[in-house]
Protein backbone atom coordinates (compact mmCIF):
# COMPACT_ATOMS: atom_id res chain seq x y z
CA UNK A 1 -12.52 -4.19 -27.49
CA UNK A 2 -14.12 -5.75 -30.97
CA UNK A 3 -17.16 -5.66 -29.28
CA UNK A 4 -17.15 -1.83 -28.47
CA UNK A 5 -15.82 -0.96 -31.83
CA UNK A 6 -18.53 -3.00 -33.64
CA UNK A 7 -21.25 -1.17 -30.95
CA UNK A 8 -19.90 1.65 -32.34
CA UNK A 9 -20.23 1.08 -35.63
CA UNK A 10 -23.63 0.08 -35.52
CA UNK A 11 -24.86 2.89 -33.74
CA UNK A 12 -23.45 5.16 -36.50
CA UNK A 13 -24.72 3.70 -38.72
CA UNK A 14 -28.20 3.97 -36.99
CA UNK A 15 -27.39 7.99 -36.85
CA UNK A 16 -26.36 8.25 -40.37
CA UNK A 17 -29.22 6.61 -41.30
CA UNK A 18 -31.81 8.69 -39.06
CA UNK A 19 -30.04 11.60 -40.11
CA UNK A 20 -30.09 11.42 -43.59
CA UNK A 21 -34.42 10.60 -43.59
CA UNK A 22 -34.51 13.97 -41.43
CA UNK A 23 -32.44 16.16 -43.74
CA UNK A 24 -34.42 13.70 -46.97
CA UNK A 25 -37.76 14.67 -45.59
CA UNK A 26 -36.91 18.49 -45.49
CA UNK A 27 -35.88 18.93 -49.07
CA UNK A 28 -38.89 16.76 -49.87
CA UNK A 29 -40.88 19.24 -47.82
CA UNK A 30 -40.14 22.20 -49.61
CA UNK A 31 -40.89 21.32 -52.81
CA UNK A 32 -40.87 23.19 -56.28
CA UNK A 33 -41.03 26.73 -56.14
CA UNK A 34 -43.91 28.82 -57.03
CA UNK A 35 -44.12 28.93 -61.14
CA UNK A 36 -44.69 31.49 -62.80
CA UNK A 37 -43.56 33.90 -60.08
CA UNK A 38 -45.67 36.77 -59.27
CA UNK A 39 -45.15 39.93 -60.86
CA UNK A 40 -42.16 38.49 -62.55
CA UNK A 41 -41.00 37.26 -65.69
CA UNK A 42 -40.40 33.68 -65.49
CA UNK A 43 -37.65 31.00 -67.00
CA UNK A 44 -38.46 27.57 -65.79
CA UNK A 45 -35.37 25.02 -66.52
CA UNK A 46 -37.22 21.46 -66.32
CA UNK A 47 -34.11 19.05 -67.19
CA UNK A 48 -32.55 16.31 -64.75
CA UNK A 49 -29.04 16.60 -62.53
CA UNK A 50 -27.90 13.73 -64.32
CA UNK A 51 -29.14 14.62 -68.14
CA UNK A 52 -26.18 15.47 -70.57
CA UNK A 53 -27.30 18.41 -72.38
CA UNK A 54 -29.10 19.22 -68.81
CA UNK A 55 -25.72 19.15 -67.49
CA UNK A 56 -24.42 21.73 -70.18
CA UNK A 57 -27.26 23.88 -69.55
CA UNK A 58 -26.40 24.05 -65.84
CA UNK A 59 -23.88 26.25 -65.66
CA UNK A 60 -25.69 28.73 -67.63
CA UNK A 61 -28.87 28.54 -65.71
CA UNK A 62 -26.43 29.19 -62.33
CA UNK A 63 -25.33 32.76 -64.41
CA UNK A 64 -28.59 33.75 -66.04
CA UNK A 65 -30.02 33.35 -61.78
CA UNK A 66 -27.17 35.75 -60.64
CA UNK A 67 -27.40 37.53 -63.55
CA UNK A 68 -31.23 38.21 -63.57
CA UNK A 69 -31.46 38.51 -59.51
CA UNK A 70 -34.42 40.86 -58.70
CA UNK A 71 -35.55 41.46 -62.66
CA UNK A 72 -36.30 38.05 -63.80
CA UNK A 73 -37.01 34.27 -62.56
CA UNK A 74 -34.70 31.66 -63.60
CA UNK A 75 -36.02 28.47 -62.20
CA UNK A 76 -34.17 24.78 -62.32
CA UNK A 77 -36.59 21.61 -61.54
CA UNK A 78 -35.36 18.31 -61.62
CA UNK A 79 -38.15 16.21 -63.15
CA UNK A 80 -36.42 12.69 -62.19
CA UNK A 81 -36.40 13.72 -58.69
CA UNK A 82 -39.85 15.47 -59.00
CA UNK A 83 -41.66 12.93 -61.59
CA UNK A 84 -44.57 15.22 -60.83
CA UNK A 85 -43.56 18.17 -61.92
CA UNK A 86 -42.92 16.45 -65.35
CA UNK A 87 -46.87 16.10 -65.86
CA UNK A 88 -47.57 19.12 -64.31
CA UNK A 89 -46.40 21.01 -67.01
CA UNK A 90 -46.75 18.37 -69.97
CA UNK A 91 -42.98 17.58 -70.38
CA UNK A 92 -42.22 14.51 -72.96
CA UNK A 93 -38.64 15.52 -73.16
CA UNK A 94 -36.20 17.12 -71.48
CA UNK A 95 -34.69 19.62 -71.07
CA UNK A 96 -37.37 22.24 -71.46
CA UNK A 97 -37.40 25.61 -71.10
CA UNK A 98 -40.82 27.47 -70.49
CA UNK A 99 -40.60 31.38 -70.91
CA UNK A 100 -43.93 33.38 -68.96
CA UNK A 101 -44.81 36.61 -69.01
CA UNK A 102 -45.32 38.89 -66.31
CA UNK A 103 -48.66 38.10 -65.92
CA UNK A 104 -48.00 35.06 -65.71
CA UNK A 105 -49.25 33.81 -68.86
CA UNK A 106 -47.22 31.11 -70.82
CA UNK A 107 -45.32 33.23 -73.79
CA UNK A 108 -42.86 30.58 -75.16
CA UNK A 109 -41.52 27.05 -74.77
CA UNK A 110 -37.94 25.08 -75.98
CA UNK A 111 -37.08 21.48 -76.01
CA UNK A 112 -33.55 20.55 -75.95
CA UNK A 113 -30.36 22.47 -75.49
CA UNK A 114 -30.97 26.38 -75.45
CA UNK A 115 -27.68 28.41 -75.04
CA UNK A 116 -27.39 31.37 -73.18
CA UNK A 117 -27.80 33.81 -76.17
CA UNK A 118 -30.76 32.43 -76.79
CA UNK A 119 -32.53 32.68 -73.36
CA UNK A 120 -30.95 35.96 -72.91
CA UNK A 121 -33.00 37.41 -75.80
CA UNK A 122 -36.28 35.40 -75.19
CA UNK A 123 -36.31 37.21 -71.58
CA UNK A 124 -35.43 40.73 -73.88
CA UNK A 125 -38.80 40.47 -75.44
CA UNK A 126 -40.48 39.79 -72.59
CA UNK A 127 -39.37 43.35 -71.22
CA UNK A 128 -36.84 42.26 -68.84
CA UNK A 129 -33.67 44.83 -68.88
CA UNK A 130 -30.21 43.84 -69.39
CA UNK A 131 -27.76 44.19 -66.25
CA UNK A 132 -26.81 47.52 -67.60
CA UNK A 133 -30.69 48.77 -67.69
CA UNK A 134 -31.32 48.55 -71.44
């Protein structure tokens, strides 16, 4: 009976394990999103899951994606899970906000906290409407 139980065991562990590098390697797979998006004004969040203002941020990012849905991008990227990303756009501290235009072009960039005020008007002068069109 030990002997089945501890067969057991080890072959779930061996399925947990294969598992997890199957659903790992699709994440990894995807990979950041497109940034700036096309045609769209663009708010990229670079911070980390695990950051403390990052953390205070999130919950704001979450809104300002619902919020903005179809009008505006409002990107997160974790740069400890995607080191790369850090270089990519030059980060030395986090979090960072990077604001682009519609064109694409870079139009503004914040280091540190940035409440939701604050983001709301940056995306205001780069032409994106409020929710109730103005």
């Amino acid at each position: 009976m030990k002997q089945v139980n501890l067969r057991i065991l080890i072959i779930s562990i061996l399925m947990f394990g294969i598992m997890s590098q199957l659903f790992a390697g699709a994440e990894e797979s995807d990979g950041p999103p497109q940034i700036p998006t096309p045609d769209q004004v663009t708010m990229v969040d670079l911070g980390a899951h695990k950051c403390i203002p990052c953390k205070m941020m999130a919950p704001i990012i979450a809104e300002l994606q619902k919020e903005y849905s179809g009008r505006a991008s409002v990107i997160f990227i974790d740069v400890w899970e995607n080191p790369d990303e850090a270089k990519k756009y030059g980060i030395r501290a986090i979090p960072t906000q990077i604001f682009y235009d519609k064109t694409g072009k870079e139009a503004g960039r914040h280091t540190g906290y940035l409440d939701k005020k604050s983001i709301v008007s940056a995306l205001e002068q780069l032409g994106v409407p409020t929710e109730n069109g103005q």
